[in-house]
N, C-alpha and C. Protein backbone atom coordinates (compact mmCIF):
# COMPACT_ATOMS: atom_id res chain seq x y z
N UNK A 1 5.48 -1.45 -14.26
CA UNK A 1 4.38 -0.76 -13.57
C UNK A 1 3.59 -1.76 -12.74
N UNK A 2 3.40 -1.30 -11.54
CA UNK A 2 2.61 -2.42 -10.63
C UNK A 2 1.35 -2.80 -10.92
N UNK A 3 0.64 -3.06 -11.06
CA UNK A 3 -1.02 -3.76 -11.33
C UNK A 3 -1.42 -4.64 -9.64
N UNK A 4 -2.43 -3.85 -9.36
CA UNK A 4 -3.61 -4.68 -8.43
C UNK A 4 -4.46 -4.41 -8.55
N UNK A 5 -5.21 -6.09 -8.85
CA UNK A 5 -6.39 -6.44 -9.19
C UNK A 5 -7.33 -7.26 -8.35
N UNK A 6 -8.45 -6.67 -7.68
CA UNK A 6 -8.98 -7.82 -6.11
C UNK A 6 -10.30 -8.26 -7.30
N UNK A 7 -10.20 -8.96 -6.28
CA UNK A 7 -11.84 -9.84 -6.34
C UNK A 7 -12.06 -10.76 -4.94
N UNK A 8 -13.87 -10.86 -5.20
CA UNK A 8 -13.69 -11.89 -4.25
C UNK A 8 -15.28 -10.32 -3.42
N UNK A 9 -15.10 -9.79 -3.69
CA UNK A 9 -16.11 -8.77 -3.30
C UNK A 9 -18.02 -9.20 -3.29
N UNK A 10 -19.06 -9.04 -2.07
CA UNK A 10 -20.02 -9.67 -2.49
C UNK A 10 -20.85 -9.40 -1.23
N UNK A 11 -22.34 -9.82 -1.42
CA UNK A 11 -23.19 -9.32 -0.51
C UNK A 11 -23.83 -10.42 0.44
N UNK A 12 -23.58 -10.32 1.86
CA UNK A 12 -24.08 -11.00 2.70
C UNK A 12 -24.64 -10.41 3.67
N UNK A 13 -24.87 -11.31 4.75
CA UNK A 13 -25.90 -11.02 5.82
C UNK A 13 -24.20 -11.10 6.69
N UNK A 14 -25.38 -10.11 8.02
CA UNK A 14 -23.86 -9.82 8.88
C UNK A 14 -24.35 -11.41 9.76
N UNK A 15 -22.78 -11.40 10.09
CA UNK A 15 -22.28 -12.57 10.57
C UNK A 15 -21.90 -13.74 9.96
N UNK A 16 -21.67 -13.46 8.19
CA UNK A 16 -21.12 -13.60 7.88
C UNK A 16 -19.61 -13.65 6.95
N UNK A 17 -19.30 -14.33 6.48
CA UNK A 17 -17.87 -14.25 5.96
C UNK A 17 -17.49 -13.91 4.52
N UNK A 18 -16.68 -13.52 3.89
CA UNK A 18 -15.84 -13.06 2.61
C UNK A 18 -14.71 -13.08 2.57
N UNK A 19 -13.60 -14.05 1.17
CA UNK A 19 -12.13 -13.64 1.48
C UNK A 19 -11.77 -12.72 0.20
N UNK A 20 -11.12 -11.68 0.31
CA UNK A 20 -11.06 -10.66 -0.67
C UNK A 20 -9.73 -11.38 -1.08
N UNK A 21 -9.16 -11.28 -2.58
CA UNK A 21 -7.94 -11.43 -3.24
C UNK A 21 -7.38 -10.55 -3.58
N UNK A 22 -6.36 -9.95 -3.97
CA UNK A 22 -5.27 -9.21 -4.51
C UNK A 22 -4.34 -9.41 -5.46
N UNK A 23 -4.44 -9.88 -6.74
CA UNK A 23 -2.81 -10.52 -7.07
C UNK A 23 -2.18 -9.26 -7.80
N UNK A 24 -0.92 -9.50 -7.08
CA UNK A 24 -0.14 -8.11 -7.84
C UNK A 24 0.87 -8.87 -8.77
N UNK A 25 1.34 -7.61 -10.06
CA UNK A 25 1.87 -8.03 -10.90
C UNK A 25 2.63 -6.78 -11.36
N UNK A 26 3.91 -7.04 -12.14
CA UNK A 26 4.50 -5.88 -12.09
C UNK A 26 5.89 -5.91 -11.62
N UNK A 27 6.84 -4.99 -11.27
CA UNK A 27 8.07 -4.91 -10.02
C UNK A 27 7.46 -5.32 -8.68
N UNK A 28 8.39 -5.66 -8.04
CA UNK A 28 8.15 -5.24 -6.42
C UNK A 28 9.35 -4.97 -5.76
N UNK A 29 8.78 -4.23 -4.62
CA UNK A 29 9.79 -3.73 -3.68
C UNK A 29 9.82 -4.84 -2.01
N UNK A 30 10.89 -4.86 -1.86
CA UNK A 30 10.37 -5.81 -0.48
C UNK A 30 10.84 -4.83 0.70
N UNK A 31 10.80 -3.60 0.41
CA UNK A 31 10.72 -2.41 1.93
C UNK A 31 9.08 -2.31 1.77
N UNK A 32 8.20 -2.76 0.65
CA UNK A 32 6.85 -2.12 0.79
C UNK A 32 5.78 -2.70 1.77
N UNK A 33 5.29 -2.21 1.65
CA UNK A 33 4.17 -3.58 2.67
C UNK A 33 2.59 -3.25 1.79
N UNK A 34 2.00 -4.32 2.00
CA UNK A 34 1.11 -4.31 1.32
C UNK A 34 -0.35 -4.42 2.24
N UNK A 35 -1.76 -4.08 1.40
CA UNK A 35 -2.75 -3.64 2.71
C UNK A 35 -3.56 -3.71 1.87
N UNK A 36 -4.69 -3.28 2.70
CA UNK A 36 -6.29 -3.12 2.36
C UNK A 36 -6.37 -1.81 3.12
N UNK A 37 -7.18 -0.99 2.25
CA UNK A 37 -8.07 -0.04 2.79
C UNK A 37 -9.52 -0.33 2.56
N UNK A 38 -10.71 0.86 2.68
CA UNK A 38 -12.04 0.85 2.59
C UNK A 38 -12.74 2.34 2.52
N UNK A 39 -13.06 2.24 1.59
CA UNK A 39 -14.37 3.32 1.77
C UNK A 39 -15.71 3.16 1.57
N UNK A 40 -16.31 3.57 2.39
CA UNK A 40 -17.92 3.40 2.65
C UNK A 40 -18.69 4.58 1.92
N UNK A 41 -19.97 4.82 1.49
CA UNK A 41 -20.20 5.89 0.44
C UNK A 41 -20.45 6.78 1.09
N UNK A 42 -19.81 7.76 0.88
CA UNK A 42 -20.28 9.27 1.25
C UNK A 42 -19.06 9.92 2.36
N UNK A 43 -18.39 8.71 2.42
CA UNK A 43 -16.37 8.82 3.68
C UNK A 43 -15.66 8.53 2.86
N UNK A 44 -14.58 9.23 4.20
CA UNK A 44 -13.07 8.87 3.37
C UNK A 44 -13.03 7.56 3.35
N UNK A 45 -11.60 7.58 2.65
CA UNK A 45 -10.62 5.89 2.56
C UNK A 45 -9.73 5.82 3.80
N UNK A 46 -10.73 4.56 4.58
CA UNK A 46 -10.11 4.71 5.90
C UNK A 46 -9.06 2.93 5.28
N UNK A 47 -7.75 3.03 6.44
CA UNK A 47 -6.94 1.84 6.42
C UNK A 47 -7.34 0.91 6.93
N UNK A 48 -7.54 -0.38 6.93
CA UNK A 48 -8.27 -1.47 7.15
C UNK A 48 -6.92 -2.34 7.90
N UNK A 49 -5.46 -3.21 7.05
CA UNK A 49 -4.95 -3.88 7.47
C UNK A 49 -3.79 -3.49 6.49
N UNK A 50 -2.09 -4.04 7.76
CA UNK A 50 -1.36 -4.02 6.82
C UNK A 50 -0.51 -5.66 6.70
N UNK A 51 0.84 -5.61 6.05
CA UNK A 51 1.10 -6.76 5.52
C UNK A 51 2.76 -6.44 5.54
N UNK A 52 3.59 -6.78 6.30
CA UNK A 52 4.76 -6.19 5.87
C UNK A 52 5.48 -6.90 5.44
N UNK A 53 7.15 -6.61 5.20
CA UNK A 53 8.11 -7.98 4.23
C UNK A 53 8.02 -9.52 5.11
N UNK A 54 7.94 -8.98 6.51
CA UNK A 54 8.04 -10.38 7.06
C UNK A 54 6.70 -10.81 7.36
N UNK A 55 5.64 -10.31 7.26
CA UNK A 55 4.49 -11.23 7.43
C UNK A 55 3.86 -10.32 8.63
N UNK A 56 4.65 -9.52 9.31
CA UNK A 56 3.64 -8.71 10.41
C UNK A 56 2.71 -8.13 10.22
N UNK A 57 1.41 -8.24 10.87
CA UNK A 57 0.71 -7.67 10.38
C UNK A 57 0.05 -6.89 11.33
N UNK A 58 -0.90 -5.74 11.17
CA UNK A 58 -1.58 -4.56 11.83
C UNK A 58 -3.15 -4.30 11.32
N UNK A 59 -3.82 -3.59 12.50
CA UNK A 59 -5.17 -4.09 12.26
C UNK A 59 -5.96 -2.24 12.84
N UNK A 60 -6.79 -2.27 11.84
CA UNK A 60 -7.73 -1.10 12.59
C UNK A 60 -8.51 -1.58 13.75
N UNK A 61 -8.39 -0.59 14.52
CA UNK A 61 -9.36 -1.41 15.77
C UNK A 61 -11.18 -1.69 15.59
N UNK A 62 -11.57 -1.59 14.42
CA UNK A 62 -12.60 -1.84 13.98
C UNK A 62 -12.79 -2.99 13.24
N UNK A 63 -11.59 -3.40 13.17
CA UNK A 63 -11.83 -5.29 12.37
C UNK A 63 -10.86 -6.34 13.14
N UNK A 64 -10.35 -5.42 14.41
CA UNK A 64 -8.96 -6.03 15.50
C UNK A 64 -9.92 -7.37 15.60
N UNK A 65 -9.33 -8.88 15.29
CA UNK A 65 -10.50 -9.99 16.04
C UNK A 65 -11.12 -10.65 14.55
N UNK A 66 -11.85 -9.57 14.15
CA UNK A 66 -12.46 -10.53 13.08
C UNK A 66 -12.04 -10.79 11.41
N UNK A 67 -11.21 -9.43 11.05
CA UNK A 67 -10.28 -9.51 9.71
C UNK A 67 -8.80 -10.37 10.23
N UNK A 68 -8.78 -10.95 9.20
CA UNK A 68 -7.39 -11.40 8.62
C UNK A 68 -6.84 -11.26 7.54
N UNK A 69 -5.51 -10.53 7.56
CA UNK A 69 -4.39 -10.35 6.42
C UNK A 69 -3.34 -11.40 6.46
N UNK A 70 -3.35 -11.57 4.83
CA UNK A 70 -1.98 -12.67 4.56
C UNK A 70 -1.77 -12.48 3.25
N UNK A 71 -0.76 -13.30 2.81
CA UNK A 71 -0.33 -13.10 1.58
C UNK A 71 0.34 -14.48 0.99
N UNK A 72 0.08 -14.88 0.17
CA UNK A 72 0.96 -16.53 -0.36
C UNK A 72 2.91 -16.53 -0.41
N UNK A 73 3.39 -17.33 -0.67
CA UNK A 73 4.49 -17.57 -0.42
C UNK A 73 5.04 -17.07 -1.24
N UNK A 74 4.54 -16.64 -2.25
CA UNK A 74 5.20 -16.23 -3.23
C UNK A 74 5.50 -14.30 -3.38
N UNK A 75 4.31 -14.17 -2.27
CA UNK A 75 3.80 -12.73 -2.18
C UNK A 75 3.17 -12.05 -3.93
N UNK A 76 2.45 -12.95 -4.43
CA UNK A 76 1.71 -12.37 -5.66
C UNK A 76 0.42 -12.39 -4.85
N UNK A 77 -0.30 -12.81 -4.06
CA UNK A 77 -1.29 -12.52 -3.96
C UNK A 77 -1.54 -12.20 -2.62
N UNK A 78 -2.44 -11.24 -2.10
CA UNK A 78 -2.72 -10.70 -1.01
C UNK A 78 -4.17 -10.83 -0.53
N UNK A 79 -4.22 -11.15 0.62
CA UNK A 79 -5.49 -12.01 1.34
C UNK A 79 -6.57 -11.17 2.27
N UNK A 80 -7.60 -10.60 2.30
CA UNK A 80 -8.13 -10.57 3.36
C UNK A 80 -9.26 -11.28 4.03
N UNK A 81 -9.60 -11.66 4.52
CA UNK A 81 -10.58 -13.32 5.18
C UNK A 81 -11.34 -11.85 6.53
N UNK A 82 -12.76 -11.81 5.86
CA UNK A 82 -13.40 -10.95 6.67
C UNK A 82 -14.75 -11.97 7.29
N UNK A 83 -14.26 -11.92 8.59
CA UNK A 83 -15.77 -12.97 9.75
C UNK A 83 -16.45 -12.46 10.65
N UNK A 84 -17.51 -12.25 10.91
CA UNK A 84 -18.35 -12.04 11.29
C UNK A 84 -18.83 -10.25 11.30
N UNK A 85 -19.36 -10.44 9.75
CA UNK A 85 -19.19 -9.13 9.03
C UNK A 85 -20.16 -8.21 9.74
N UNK A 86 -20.23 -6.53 9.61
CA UNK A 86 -21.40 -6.18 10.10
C UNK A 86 -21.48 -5.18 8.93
N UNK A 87 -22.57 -4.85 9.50
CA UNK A 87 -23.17 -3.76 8.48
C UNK A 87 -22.45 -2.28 8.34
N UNK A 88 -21.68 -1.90 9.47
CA UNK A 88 -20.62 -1.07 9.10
C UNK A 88 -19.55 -1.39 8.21
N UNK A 89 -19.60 -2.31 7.85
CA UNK A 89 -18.20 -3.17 7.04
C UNK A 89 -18.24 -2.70 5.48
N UNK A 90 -19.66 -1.99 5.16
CA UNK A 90 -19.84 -2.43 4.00
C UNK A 90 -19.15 -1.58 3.32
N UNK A 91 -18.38 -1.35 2.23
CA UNK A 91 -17.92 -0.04 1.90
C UNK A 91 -17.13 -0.74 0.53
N UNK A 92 -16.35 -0.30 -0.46
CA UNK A 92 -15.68 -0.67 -1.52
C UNK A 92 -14.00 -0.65 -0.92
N UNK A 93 -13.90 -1.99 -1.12
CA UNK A 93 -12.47 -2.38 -0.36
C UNK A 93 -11.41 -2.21 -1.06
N UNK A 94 -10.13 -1.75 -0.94
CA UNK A 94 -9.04 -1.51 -1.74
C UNK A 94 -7.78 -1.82 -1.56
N UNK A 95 -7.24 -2.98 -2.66
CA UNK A 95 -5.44 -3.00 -2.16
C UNK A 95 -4.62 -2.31 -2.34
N UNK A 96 -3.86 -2.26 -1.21
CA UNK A 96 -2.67 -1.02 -2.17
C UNK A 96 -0.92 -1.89 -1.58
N UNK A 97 -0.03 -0.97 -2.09
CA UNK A 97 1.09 -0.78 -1.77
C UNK A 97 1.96 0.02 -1.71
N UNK A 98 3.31 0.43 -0.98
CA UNK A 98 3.88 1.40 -0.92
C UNK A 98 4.61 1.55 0.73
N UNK A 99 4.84 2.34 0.93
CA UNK A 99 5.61 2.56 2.25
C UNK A 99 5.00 2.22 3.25
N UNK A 100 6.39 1.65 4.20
CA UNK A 100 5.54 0.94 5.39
C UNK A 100 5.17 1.89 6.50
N UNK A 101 4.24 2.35 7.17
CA UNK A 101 3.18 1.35 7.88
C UNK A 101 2.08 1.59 6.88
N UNK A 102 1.98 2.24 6.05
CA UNK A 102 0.78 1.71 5.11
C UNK A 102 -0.62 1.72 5.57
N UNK A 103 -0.47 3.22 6.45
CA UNK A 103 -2.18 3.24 7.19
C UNK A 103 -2.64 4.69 6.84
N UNK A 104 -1.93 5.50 5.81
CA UNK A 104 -2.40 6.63 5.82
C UNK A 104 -2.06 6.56 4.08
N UNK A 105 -3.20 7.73 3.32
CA UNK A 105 -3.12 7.40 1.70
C UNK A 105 -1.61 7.76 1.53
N UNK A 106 -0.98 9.06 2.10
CA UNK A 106 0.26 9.30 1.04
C UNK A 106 1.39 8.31 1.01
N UNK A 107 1.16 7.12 1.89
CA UNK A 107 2.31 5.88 1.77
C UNK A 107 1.66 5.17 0.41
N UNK A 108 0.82 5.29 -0.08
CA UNK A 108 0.51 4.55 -0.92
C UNK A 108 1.36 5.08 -2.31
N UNK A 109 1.62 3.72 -3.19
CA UNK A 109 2.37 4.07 -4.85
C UNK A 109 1.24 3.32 -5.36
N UNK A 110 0.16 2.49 -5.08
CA UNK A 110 -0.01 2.07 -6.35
C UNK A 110 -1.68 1.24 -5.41
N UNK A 111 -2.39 2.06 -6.12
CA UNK A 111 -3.88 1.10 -5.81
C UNK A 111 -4.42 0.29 -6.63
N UNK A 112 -5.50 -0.47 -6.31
CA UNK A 112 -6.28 -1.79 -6.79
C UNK A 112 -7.38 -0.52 -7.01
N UNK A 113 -8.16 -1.39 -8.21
CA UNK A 113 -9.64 -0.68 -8.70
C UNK A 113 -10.84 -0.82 -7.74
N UNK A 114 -10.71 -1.91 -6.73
CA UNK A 114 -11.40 -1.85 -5.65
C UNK A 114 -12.44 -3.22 -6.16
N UNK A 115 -13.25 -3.36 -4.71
CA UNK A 115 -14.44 -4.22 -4.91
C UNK A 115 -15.30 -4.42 -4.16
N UNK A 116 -16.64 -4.27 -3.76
CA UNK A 116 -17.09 -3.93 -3.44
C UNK A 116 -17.73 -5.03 -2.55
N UNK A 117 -18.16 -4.24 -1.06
CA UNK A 117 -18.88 -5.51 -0.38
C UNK A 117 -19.88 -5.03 0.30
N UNK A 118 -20.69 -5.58 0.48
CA UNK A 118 -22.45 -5.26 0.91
C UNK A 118 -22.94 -6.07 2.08
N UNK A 119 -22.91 -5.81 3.50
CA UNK A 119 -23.23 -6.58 4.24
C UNK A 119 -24.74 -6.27 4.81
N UNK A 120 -25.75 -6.92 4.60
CA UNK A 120 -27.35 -6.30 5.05
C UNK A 120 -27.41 -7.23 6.47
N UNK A 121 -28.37 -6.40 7.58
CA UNK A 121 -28.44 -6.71 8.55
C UNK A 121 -29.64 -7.91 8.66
């Protein structure tokens, strides 16, 4: 059974930075690609970034520039490096995995409990 677990979640002033973690544990599939989503309180779970077998990666046009996705060599752990944060950013962030392109929920098999980030202006 897959397990993702982030951290790394936390409250700053915009313009600045946070790197969220992911380590997954469990099977894996290497057709899956792996990602971040977000929800902000009171919205949906919008897709944030994805991560695919070879390292390509894809971006909402709301973090195009200032998020970065990666993942270690080993692919146990999954990266997001968020800079020059704003106050729309703030929302409870989530890893997932499952079918690629990995920007809409029903590709998802398997979510993270989430973590939360707070950016004040």
């Amino acid at each position: 059974q897959v397990q993702l677990v982030e951290s790394g979640g936390g409250s700053v002033q915009a313009g600045g930075s946070l790197r969220l973690s992911c380590v997954h544990s469990g099977p894996t599939d290497s057709r899956y690609c792996t990602g971040w989503f977000r929800q902000a309180p009171g919205k949906e779970r919008d897709w944030v970034a994805t991560i695919d077998h070879r390292r390509r990666t894809t971006y909402a046009d709301s973090v195009k520039g200032r998020f970065t996705i990666s993942k270690d060599s080993d692919d146990s752990t999954l990266y997001l490096q968020m800079n020059n944060l704003k106050p729309d950013d703030t929302a409870t962030y989530y890893c997932a995995t499952g079918v690629c392109p990995l920007t809409v929920i029903p590709d998802i098999v398997a979510w993270g409990q989430g973590t939360e980030v707070t950016v004040s202006s």
